[in-house]
PDB file of N, CA and C in Angstrom:
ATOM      1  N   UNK A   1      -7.103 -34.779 -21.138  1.00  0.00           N
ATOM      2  CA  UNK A   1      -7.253 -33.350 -21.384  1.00  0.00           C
ATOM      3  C   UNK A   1      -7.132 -32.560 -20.075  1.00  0.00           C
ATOM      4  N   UNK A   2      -7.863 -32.959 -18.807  1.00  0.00           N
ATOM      5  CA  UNK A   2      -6.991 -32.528 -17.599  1.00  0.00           C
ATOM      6  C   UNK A   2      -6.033 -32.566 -17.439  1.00  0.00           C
ATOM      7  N   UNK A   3      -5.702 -33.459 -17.442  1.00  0.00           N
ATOM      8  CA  UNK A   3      -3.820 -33.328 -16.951  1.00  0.00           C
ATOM      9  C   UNK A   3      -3.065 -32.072 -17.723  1.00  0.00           C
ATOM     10  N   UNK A   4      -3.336 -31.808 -18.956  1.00  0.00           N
ATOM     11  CA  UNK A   4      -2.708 -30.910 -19.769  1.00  0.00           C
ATOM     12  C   UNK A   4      -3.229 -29.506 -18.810  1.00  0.00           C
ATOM     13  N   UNK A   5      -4.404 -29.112 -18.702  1.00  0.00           N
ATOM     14  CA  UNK A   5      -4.524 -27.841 -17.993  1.00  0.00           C
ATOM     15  C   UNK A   5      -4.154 -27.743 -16.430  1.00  0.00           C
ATOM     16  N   UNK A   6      -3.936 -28.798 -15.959  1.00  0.00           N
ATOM     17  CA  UNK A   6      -3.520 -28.924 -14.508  1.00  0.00           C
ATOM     18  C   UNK A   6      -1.989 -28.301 -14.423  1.00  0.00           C
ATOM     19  N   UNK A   7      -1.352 -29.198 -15.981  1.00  0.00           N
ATOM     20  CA  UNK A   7       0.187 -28.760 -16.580  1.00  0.00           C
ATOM     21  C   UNK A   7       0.441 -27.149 -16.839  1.00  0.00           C
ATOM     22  N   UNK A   8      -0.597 -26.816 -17.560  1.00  0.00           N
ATOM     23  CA  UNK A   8      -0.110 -25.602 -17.656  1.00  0.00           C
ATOM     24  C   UNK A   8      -1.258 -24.573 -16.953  1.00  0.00           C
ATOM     25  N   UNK A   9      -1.628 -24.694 -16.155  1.00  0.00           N
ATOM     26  CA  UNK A   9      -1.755 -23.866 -14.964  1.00  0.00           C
ATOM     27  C   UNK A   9      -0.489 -23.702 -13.722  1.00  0.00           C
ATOM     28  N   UNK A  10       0.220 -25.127 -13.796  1.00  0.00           N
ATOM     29  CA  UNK A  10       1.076 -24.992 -12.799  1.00  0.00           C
ATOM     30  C   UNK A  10       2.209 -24.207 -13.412  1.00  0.00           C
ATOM     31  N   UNK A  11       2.415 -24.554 -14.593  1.00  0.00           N
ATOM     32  CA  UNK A  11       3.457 -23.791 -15.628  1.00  0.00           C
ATOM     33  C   UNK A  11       3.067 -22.300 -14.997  1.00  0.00           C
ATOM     34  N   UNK A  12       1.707 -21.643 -15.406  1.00  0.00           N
ATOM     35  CA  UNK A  12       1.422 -20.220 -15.243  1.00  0.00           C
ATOM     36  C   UNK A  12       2.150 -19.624 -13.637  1.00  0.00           C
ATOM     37  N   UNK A  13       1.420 -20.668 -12.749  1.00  0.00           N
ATOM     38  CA  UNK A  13       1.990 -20.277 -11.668  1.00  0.00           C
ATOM     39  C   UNK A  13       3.664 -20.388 -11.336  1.00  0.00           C
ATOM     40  N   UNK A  14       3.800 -20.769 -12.043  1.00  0.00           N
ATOM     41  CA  UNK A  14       5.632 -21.288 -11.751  1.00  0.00           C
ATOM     42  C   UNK A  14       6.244 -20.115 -12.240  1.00  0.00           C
ATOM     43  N   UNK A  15       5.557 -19.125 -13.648  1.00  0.00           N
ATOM     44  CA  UNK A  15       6.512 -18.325 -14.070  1.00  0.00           C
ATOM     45  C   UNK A  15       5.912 -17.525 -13.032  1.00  0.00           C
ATOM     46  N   UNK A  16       4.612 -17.084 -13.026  1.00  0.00           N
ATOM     47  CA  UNK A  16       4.386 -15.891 -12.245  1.00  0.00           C
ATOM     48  C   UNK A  16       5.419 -15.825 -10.814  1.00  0.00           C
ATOM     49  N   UNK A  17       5.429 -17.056 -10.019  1.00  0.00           N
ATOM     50  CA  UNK A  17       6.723 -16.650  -8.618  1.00  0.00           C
ATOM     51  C   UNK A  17       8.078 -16.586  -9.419  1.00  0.00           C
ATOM     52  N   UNK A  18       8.489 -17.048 -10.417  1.00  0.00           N
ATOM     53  CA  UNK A  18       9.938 -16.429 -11.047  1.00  0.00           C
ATOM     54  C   UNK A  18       9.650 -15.219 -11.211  1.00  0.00           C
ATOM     55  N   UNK A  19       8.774 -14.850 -11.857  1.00  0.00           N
ATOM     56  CA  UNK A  19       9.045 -13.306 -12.183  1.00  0.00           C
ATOM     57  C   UNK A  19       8.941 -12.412 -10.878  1.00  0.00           C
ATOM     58  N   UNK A  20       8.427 -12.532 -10.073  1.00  0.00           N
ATOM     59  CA  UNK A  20       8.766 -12.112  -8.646  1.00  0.00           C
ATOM     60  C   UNK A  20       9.406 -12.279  -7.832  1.00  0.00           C
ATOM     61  N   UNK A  21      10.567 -13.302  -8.025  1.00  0.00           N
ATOM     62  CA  UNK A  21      11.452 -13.152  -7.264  1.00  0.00           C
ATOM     63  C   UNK A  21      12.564 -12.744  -7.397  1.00  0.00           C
ATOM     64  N   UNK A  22      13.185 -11.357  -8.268  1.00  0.00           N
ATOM     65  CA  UNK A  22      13.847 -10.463  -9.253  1.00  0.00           C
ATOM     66  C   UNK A  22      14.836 -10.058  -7.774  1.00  0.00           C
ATOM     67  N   UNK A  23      16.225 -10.343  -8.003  1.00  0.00           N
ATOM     68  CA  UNK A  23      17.037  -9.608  -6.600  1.00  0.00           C
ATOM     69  C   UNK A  23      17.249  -8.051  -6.631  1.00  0.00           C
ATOM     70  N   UNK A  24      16.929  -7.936  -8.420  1.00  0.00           N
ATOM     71  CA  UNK A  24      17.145  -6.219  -8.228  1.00  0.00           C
ATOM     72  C   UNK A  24      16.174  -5.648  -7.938  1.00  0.00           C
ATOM     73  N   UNK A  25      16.154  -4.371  -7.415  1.00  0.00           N
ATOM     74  CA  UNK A  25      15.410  -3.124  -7.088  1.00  0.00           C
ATOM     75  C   UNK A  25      14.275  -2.909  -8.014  1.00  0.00           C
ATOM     76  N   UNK A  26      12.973  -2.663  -7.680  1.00  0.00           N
ATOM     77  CA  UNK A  26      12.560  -2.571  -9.302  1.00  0.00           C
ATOM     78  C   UNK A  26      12.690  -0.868  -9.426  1.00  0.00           C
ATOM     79  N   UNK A  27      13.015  -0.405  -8.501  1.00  0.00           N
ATOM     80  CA  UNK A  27      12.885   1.240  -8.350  1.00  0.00           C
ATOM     81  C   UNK A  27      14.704   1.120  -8.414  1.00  0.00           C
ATOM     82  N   UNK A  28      14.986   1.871  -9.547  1.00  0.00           N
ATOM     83  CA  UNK A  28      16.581   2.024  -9.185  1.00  0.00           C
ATOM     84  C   UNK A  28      16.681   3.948  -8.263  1.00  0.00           C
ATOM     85  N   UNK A  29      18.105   3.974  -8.061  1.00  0.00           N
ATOM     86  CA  UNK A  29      18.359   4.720  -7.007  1.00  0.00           C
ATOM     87  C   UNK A  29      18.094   6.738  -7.753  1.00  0.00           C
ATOM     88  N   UNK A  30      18.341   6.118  -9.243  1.00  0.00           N
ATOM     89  CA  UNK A  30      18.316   7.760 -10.222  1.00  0.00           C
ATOM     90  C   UNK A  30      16.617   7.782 -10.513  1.00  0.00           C
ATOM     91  N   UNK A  31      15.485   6.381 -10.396  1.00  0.00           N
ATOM     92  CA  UNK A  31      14.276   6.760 -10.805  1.00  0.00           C
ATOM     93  C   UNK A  31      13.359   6.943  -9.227  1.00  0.00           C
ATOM     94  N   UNK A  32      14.227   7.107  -8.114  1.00  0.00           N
ATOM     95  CA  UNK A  32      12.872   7.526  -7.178  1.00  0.00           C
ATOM     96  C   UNK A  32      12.932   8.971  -7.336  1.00  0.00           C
ATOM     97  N   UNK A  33      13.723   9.532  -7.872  1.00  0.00           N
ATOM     98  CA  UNK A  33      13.575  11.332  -7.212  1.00  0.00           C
ATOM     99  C   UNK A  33      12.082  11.754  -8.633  1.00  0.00           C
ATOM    100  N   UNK A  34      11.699  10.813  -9.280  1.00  0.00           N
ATOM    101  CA  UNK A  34      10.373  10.579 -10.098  1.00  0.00           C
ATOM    102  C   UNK A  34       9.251  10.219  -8.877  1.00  0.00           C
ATOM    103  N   UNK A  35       9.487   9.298  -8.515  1.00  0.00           N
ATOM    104  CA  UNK A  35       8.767   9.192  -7.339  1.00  0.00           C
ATOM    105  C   UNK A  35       8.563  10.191  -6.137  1.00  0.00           C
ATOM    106  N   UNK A  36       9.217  10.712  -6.178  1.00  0.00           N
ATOM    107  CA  UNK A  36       9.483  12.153  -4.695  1.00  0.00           C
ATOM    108  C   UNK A  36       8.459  13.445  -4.983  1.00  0.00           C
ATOM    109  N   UNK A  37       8.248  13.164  -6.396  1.00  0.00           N
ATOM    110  CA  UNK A  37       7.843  14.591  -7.061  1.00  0.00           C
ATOM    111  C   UNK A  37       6.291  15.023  -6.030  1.00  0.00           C
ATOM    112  N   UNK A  38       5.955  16.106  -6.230  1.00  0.00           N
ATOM    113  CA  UNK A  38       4.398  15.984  -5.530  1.00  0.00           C
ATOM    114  C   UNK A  38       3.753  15.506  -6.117  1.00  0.00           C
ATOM    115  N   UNK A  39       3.645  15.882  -7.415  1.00  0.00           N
ATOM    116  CA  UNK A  39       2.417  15.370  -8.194  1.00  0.00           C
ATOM    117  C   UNK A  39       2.016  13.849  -7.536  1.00  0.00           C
ATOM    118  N   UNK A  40       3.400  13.547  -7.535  1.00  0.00           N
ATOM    119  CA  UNK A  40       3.220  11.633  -7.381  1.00  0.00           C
ATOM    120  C   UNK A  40       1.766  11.302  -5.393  1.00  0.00           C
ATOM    121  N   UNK A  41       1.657  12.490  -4.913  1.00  0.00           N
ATOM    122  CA  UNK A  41       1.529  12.505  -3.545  1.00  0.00           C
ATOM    123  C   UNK A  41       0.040  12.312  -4.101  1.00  0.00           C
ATOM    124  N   UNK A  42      -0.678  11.334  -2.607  1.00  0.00           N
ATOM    125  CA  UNK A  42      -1.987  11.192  -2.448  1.00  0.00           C
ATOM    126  C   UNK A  42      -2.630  12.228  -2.321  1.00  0.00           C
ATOM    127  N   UNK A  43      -2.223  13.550  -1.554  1.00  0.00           N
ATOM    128  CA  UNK A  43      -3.261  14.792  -1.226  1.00  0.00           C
ATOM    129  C   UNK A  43      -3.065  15.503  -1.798  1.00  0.00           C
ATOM    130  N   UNK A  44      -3.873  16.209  -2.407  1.00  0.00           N
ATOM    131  CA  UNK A  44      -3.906  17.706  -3.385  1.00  0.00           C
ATOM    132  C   UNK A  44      -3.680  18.404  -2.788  1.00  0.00           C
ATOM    133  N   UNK A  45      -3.783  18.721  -1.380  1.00  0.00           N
ATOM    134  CA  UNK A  45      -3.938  19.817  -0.620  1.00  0.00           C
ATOM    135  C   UNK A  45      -3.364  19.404   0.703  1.00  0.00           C
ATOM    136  N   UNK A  46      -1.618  19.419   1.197  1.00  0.00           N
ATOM    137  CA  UNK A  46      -2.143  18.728   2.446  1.00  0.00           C
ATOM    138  C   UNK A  46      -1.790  19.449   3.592  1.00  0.00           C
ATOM    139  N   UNK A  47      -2.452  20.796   2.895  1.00  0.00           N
ATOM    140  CA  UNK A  47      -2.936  21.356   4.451  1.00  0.00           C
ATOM    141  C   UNK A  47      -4.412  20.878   4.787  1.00  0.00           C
ATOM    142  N   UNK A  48      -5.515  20.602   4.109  1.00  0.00           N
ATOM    143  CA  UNK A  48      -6.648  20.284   4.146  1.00  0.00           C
ATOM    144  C   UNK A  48      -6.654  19.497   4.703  1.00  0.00           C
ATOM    145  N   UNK A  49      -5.557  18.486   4.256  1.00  0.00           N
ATOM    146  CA  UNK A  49      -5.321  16.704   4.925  1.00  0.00           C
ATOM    147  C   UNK A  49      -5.280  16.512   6.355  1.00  0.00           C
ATOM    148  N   UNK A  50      -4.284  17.659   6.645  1.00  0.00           N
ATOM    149  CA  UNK A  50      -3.776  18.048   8.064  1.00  0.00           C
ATOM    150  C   UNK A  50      -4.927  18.255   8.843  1.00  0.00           C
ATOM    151  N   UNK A  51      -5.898  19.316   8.365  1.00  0.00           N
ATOM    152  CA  UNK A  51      -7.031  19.407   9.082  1.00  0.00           C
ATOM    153  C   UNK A  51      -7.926  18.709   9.270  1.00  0.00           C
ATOM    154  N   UNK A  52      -8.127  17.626   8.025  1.00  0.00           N
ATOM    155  CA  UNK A  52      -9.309  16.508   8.484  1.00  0.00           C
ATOM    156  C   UNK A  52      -8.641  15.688   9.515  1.00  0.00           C
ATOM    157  N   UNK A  53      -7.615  15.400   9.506  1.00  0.00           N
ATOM    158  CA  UNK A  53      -6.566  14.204  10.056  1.00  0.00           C
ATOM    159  C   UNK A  53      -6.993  14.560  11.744  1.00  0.00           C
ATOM    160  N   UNK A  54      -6.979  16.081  11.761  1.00  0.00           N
ATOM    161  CA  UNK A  54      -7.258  16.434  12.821  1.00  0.00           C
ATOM    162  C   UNK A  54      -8.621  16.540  13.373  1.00  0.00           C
ATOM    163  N   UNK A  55      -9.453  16.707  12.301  1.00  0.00           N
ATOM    164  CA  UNK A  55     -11.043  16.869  12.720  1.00  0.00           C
ATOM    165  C   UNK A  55     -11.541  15.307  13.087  1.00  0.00           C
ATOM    166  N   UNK A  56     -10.691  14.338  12.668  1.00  0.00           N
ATOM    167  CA  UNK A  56     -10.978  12.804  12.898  1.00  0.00           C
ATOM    168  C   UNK A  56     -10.320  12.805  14.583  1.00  0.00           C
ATOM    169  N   UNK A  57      -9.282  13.396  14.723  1.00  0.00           N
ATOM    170  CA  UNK A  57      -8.448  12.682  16.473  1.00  0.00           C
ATOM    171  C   UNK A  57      -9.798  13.389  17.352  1.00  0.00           C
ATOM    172  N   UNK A  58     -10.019  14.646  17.045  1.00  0.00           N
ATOM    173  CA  UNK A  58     -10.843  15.619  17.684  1.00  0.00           C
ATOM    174  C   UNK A  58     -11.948  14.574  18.046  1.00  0.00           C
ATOM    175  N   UNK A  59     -12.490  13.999  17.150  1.00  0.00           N
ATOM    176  CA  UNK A  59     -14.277  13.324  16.831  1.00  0.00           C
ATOM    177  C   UNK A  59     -13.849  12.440  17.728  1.00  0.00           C
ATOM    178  N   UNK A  60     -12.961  11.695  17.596  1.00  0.00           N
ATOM    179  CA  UNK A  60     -13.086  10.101  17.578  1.00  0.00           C
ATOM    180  C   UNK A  60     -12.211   9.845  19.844  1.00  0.00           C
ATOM    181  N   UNK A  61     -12.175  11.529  19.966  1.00  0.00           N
ATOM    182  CA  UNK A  61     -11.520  11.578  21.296  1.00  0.00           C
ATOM    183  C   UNK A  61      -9.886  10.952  21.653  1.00  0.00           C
ATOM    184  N   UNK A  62      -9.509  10.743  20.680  1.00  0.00           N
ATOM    185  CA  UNK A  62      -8.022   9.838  20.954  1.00  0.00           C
ATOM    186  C   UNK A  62      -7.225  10.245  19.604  1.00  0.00           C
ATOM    187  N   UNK A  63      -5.828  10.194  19.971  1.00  0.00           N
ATOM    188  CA  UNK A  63      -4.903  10.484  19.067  1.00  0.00           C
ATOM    189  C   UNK A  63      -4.324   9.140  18.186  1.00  0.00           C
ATOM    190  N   UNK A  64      -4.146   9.152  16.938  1.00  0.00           N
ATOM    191  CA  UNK A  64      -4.398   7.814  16.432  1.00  0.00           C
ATOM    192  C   UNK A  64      -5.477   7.072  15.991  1.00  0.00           C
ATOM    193  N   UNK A  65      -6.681   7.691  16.595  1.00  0.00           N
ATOM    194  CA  UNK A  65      -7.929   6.306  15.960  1.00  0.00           C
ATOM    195  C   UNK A  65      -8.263   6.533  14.670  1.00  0.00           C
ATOM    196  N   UNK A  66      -7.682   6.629  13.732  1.00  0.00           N
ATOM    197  CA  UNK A  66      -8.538   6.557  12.585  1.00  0.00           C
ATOM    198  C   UNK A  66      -8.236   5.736  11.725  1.00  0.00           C
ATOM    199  N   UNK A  67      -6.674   4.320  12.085  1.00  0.00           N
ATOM    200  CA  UNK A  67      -6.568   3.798  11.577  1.00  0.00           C
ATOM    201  C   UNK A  67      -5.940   2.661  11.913  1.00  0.00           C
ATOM    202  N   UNK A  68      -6.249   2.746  13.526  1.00  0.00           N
ATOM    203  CA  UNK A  68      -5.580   0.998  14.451  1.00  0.00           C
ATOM    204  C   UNK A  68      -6.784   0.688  14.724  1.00  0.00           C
ATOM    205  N   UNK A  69      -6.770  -0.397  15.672  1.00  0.00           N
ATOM    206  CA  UNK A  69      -7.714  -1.827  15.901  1.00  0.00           C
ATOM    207  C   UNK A  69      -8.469  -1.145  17.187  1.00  0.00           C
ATOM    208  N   UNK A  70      -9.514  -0.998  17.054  1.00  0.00           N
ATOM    209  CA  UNK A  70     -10.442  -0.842  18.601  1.00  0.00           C
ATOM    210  C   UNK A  70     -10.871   0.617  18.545  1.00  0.00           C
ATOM    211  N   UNK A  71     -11.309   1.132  19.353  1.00  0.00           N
ATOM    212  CA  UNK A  71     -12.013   2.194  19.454  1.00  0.00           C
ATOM    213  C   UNK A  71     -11.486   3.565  20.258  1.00  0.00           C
ATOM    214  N   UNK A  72     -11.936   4.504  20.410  1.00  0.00           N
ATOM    215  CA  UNK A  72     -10.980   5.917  21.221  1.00  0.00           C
ATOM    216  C   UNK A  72     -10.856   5.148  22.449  1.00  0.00           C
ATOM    217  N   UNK A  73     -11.924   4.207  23.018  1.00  0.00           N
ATOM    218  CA  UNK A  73     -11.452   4.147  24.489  1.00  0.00           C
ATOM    219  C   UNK A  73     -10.500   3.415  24.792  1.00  0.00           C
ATOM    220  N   UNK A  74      -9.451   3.254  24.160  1.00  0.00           N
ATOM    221  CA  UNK A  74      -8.425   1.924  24.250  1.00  0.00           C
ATOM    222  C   UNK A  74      -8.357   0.440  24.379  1.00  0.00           C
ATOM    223  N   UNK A  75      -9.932   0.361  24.049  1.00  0.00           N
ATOM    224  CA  UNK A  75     -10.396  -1.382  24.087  1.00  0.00           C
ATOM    225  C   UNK A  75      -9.606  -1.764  22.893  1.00  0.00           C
ATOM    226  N   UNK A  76      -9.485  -3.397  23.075  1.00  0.00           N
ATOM    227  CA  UNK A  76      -9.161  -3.931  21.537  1.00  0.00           C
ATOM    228  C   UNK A  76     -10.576  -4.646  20.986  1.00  0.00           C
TER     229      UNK A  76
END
């Protein structure tokens, strides 16, 4: 009775990497301008965005820290 679920677990995994390894696009070239739209955008507002983005370089003393490795003072 193991061997059978060992079987088809590997089965599961075998289709799951076929089905991911698809050579086409999954976004064709007429469905990104769906994607482009704003609605599709993370910020509601991104002048607001702009300003926190900025109230973070301000805080944190360095341009960039709010989302690389180490701290404002350029340590890693």
């Amino acid at each position: 009775m193991r061997k059978v679920w060992i079987r088809v677990a590997f089965m599961l995994g075998l289709a799951q990497l076929v089905g991911c390894a698809s050579i086409e696009p999954w976004v064709k070239p007429y469905e990104r301008n769906n994607l482009a739209d704003p609605v599709m955008s993370l910020n509601r507002n991104p002048i607001a965005a702009n300003y926190i983005h900025h109230v973070y370089q301000a805080r944190e003393g360095a341009r960039g820290a709010e989302g690389g490795a180490g701290g404002g003072c350029g340590c890693n």
